[in-house]
N, C-alpha and C. Protein backbone atom coordinates (compact mmCIF):
# COMPACT_ATOMS: atom_id res chain seq x y z
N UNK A 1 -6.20 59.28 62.57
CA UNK A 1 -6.72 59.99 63.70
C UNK A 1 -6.55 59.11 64.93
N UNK A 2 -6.07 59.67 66.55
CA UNK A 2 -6.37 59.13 67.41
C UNK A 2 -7.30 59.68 68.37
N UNK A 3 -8.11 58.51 69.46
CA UNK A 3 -8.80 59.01 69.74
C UNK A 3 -8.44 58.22 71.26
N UNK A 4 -9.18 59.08 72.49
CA UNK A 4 -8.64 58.65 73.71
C UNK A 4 -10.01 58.79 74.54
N UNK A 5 -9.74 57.45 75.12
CA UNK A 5 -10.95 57.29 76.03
C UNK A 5 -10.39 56.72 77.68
N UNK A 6 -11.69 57.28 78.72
CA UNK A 6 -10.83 56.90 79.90
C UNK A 6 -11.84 56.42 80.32
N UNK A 7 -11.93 55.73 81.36
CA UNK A 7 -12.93 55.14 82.25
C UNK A 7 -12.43 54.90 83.94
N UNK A 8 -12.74 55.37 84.23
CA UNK A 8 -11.88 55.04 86.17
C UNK A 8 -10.43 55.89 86.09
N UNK A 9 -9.14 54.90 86.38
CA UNK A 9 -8.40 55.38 86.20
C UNK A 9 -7.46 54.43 85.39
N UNK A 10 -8.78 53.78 83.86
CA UNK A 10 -7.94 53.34 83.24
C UNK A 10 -7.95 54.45 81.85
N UNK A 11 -6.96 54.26 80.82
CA UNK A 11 -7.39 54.68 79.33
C UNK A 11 -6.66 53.51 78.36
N UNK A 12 -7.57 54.11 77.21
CA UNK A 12 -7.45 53.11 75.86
C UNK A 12 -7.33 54.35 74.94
N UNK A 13 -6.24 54.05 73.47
CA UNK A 13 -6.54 54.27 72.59
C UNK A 13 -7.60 53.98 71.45
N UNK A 14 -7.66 54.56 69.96
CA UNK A 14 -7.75 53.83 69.07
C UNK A 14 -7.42 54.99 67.88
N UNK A 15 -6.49 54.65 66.70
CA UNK A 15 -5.81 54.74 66.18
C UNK A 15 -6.26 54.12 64.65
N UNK A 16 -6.98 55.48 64.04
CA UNK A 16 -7.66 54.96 62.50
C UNK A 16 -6.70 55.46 61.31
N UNK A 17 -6.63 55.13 60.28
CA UNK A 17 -5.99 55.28 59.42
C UNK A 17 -6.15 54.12 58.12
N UNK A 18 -5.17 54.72 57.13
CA UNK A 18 -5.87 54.00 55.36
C UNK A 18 -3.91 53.61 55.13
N UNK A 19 -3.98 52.49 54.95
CA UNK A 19 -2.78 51.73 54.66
C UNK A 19 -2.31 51.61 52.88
N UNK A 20 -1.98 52.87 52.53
CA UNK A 20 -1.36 52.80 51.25
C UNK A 20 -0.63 51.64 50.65
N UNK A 21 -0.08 51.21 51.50
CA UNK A 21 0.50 49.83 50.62
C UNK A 21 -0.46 48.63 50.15
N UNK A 22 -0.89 48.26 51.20
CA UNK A 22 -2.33 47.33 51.33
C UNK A 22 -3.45 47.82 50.45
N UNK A 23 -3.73 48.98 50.74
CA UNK A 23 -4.99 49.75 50.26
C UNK A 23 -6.08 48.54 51.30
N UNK A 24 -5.62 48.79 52.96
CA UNK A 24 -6.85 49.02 53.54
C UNK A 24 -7.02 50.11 54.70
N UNK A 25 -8.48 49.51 55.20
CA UNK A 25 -8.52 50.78 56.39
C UNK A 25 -7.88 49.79 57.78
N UNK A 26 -7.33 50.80 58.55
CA UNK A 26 -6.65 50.04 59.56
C UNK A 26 -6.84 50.78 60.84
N UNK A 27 -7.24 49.94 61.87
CA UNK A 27 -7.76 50.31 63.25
C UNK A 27 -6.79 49.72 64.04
N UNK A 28 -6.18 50.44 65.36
CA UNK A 28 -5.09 49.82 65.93
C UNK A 28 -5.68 50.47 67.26
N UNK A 29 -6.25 49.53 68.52
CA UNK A 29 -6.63 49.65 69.92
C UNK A 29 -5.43 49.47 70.42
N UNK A 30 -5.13 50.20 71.71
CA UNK A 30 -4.40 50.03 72.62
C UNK A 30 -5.16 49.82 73.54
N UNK A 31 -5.43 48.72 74.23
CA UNK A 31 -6.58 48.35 75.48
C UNK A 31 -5.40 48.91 76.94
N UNK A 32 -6.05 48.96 77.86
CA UNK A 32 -6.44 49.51 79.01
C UNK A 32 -4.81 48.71 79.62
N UNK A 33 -4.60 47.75 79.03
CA UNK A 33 -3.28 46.93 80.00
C UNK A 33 -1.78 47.20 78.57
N UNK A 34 -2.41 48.23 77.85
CA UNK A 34 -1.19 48.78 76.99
C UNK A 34 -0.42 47.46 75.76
N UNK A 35 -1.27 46.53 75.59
CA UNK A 35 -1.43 45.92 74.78
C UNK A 35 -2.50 46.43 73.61
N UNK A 36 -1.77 46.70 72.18
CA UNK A 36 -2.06 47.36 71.21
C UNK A 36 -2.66 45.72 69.88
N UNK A 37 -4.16 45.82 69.52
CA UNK A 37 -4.52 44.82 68.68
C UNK A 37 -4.58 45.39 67.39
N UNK A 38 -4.35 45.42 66.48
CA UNK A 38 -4.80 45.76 64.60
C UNK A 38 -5.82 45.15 64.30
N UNK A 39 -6.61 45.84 63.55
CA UNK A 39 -7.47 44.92 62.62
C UNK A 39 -7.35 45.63 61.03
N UNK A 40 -7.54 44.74 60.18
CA UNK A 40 -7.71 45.63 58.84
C UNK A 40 -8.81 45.21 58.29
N UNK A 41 -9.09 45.59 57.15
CA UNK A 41 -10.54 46.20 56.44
C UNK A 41 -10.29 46.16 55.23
N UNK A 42 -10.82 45.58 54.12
CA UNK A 42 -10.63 45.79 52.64
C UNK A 42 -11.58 46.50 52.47
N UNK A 43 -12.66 46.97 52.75
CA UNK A 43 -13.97 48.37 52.23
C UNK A 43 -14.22 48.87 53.52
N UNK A 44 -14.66 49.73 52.97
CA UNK A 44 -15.27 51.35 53.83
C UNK A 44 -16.00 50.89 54.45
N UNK A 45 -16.96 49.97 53.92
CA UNK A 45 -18.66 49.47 54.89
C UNK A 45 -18.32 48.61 55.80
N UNK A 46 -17.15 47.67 55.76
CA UNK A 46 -16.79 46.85 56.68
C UNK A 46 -15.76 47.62 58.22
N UNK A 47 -15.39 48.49 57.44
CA UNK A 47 -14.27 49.46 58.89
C UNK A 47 -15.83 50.21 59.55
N UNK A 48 -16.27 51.00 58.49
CA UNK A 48 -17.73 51.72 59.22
C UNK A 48 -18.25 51.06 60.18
N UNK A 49 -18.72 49.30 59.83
CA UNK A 49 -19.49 48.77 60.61
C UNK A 49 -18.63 48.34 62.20
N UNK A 50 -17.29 47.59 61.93
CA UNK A 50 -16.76 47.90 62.66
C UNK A 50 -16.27 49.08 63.75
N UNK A 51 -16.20 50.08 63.12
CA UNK A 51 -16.23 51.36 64.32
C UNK A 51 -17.69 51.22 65.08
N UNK A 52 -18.31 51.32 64.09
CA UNK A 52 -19.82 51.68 64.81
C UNK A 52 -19.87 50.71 66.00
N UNK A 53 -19.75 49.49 65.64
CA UNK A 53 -19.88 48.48 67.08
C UNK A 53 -18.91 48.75 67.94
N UNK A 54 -17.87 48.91 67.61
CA UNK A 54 -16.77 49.58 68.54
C UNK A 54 -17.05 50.80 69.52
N UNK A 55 -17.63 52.13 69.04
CA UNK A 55 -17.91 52.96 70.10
C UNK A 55 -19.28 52.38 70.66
N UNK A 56 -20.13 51.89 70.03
CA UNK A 56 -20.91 51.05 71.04
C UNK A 56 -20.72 50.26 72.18
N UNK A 57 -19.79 49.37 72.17
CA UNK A 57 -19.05 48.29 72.94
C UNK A 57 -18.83 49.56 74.10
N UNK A 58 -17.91 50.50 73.74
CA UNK A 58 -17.29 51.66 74.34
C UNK A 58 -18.08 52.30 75.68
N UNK A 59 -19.30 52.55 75.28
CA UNK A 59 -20.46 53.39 75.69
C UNK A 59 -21.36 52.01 76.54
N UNK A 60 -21.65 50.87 76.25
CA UNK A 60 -22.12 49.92 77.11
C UNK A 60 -21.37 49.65 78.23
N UNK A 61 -19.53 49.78 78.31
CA UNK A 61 -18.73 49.41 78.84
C UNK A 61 -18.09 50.75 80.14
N UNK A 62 -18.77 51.80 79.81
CA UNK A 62 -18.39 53.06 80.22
C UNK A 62 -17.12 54.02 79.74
N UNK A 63 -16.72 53.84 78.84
CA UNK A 63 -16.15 54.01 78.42
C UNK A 63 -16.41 55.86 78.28
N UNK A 64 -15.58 56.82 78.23
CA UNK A 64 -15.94 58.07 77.71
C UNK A 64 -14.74 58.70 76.96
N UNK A 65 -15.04 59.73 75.91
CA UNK A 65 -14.08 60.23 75.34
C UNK A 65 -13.04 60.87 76.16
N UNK A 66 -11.61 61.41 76.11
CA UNK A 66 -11.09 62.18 76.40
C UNK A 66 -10.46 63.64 75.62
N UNK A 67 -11.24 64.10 75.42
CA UNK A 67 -11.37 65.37 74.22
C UNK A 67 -11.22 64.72 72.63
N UNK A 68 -10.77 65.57 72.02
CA UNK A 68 -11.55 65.71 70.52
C UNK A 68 -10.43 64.40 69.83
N UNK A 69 -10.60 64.08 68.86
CA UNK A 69 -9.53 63.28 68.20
C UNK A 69 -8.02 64.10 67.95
N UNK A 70 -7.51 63.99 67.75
CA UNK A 70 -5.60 63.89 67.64
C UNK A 70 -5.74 63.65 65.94
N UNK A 71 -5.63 65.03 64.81
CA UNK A 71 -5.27 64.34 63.49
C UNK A 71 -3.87 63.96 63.18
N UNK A 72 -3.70 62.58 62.42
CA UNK A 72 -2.41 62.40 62.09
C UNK A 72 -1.81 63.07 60.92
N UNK A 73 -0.39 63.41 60.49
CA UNK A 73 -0.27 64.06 59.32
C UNK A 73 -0.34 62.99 58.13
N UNK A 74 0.08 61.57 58.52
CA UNK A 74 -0.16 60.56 57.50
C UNK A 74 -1.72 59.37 57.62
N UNK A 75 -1.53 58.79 56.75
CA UNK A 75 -2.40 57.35 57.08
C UNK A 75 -3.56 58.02 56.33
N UNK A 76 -3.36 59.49 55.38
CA UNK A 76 -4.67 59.28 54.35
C UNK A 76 -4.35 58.83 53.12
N UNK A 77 -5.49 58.64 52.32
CA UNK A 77 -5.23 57.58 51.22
C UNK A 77 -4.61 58.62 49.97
N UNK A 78 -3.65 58.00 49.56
CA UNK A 78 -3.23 58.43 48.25
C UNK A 78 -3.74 58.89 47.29
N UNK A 79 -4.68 57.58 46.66
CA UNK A 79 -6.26 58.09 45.76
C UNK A 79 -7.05 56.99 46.47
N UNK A 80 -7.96 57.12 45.73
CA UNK A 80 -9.75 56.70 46.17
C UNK A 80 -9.65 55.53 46.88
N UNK A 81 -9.88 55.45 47.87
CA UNK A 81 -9.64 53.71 48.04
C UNK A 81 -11.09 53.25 47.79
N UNK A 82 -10.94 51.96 48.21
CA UNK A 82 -12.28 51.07 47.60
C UNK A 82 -13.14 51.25 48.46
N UNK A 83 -14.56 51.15 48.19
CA UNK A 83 -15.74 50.90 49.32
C UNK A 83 -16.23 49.45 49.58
């Protein structure tokens, strides 16, 4: 899924998805100067906690959505991934 946020007249991505090869979860920001960071995740509770502070950060920072998420056709998991 992507998701788009604007603030002034800047915007940022962020870009969630489950990495079949790896078997993790994978978050990819595009910040505001179009420099794109990854992070990955071996469990569910660790990407969760991470998002969660993430749209927090978002919302302290002014950050606001720009409509609904963008689904991707790939980046879901094959089978179960781990928690």
């Amino acid at each position: 899924m992507i998701w788009f946020y604007t603030r002034d007249q800047q915007s940022l991505t962020l870009e969630t998805r489950y990495d079949n090869d790896t078997s993790e979860y994978v978050a990819v920001v595009v910040n505001a100067n179009g420099q794109p960071e990854t992070k990955r995740f071996t469990t569910l509770d660790e990407f969760r906690a991470w998002l969660l502070s993430f749209e927090n950060d978002l919302m302290s920072e002014q950050w606001t959505s720009d409509g609904p998420p963008h689904f991707l056709a790939d980046g879901w998991p094959h089978r179960t991934p781990r928690r």
